[in-house]
C-alpha atoms as a PDB file:
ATOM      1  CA  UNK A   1       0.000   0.000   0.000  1.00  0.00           C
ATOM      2  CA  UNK A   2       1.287   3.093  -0.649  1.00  0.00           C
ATOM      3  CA  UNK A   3       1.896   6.071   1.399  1.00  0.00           C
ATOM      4  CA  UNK A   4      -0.659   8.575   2.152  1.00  0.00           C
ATOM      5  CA  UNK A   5      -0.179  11.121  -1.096  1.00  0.00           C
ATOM      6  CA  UNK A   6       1.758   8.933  -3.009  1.00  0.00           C
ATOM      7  CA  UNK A   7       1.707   6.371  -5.488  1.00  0.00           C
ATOM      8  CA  UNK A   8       3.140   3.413  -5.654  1.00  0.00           C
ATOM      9  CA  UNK A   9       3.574   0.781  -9.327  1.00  0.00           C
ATOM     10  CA  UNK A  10       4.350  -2.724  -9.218  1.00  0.00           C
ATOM     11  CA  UNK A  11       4.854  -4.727 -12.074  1.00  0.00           C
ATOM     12  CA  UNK A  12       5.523  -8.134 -12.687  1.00  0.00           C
ATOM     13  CA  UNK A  13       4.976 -10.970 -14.921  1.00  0.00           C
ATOM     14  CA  UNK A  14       4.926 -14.873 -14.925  1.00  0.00           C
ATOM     15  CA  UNK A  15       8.363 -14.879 -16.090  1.00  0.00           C
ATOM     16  CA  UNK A  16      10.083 -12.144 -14.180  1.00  0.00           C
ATOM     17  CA  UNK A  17       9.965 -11.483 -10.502  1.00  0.00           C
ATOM     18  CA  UNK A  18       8.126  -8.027  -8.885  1.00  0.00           C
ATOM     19  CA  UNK A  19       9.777  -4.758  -9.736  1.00  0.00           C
ATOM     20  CA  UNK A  20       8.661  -1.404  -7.991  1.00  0.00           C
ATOM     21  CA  UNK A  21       8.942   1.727  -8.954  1.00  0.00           C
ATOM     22  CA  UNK A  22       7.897   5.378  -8.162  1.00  0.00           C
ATOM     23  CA  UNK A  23       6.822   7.763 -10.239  1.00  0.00           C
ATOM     24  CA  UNK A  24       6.348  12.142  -9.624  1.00  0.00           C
ATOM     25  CA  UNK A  25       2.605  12.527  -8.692  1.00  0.00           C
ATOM     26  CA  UNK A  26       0.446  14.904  -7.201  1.00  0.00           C
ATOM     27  CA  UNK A  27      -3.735  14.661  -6.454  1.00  0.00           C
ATOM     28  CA  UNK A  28      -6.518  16.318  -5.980  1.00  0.00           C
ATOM     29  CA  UNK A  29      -9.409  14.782  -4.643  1.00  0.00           C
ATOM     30  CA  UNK A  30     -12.760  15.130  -6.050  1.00  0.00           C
ATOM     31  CA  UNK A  31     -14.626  13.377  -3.415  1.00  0.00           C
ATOM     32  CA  UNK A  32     -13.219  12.388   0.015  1.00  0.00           C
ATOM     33  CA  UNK A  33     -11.922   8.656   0.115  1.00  0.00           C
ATOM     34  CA  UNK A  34     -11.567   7.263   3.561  1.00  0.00           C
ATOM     35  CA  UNK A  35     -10.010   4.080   2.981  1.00  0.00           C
ATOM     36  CA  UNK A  36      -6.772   4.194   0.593  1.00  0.00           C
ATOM     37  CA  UNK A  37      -6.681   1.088  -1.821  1.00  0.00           C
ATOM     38  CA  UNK A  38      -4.832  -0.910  -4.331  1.00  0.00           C
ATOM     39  CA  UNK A  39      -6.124  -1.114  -8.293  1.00  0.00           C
ATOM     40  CA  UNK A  40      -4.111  -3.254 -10.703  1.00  0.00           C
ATOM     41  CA  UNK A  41      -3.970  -2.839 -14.722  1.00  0.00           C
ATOM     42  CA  UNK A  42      -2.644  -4.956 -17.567  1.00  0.00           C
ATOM     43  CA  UNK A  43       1.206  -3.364 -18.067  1.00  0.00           C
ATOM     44  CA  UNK A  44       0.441  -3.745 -21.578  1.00  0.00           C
ATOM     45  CA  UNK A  45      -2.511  -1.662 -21.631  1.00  0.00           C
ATOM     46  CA  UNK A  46      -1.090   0.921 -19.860  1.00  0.00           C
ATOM     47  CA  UNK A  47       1.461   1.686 -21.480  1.00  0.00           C
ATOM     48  CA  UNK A  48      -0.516   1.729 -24.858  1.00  0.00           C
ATOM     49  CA  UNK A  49      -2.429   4.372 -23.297  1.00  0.00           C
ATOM     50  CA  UNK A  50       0.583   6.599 -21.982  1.00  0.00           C
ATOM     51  CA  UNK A  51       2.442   6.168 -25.470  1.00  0.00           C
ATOM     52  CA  UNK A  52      -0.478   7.669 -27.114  1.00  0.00           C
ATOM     53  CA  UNK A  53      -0.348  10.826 -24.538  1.00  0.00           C
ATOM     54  CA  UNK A  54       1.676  13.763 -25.725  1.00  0.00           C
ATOM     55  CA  UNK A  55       2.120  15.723 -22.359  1.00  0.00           C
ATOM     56  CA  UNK A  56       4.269  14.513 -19.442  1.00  0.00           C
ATOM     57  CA  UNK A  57       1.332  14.988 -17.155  1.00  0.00           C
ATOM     58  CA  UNK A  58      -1.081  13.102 -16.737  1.00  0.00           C
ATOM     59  CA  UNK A  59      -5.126  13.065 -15.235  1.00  0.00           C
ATOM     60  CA  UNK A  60      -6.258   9.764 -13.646  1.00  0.00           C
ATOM     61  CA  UNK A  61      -9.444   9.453 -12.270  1.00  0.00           C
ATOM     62  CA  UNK A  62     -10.165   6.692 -10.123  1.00  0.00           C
ATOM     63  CA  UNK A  63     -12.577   5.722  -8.339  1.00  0.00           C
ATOM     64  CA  UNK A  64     -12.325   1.857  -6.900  1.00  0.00           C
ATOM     65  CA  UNK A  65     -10.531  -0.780  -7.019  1.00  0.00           C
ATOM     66  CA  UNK A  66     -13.600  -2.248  -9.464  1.00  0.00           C
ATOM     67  CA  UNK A  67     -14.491   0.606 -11.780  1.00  0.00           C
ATOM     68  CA  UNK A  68     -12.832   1.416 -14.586  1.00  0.00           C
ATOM     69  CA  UNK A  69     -10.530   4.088 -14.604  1.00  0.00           C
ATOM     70  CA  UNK A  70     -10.382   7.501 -16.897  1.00  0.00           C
ATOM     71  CA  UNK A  71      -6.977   8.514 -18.156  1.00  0.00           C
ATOM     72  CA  UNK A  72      -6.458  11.846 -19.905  1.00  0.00           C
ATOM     73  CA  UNK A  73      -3.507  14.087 -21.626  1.00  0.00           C
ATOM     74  CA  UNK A  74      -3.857  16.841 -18.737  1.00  0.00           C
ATOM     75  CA  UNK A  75      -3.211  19.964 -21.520  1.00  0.00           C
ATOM     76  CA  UNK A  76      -6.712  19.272 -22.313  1.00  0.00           C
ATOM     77  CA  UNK A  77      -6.591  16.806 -25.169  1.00  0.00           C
ATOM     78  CA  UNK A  78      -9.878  15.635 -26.513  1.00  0.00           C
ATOM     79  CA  UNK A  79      -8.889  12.460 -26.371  1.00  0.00           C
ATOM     80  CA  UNK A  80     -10.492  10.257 -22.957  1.00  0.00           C
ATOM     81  CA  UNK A  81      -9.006   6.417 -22.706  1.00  0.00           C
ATOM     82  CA  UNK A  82     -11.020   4.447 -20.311  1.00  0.00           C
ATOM     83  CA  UNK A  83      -8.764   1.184 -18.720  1.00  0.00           C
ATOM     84  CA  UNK A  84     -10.425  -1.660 -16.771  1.00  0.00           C
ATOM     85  CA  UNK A  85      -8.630  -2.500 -13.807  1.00  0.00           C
ATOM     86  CA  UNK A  86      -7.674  -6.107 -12.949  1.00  0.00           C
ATOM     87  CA  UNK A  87      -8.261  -8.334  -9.643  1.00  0.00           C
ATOM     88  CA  UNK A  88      -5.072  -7.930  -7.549  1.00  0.00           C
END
């Protein structure tokens, strides 16, 4: 779990073991969320999604570990990915 106001990315796969990593982040909350939790996403997709992205920010809104998530270029691109999240 990650620290309050942080994020925190694992990846792994069959074949290799867990790798961690951090990544520059900062949130604002739309609604209050009492309980911090952990969502996972296929690597794969992911990254298709972030290599399409021109800026170097990006908006994430989440909302549970079972909803799907909304990913956006933050410099207001027109363009609104949606990513399922996976069981972790």
């Amino acid at each position: 779990m990650a620290d309050k106001g942080s994020c925190r990315i694992l990846a792994s796969t069959a074949s290799w073991s867990p790798s961690f990593g951090a990544l520059s982040s900062s949130f604002q909350r739309l609604r209050s969320v009492t309980t911090p939790f952990d969502i996972g996403f296929s690597s794969r997709y992911l990254l298709d999604i972030l290599n399409q992205l021109e800026s170097d920010t990006t908006l994430f809104l989440l909302a549970d570990p079972g909803s799907p998530t909304l990913i956006q270029d933050r410099d207001g691109a027109s363009v609104l990915f949606v990513l399922m999240p996976m069981r972790v």
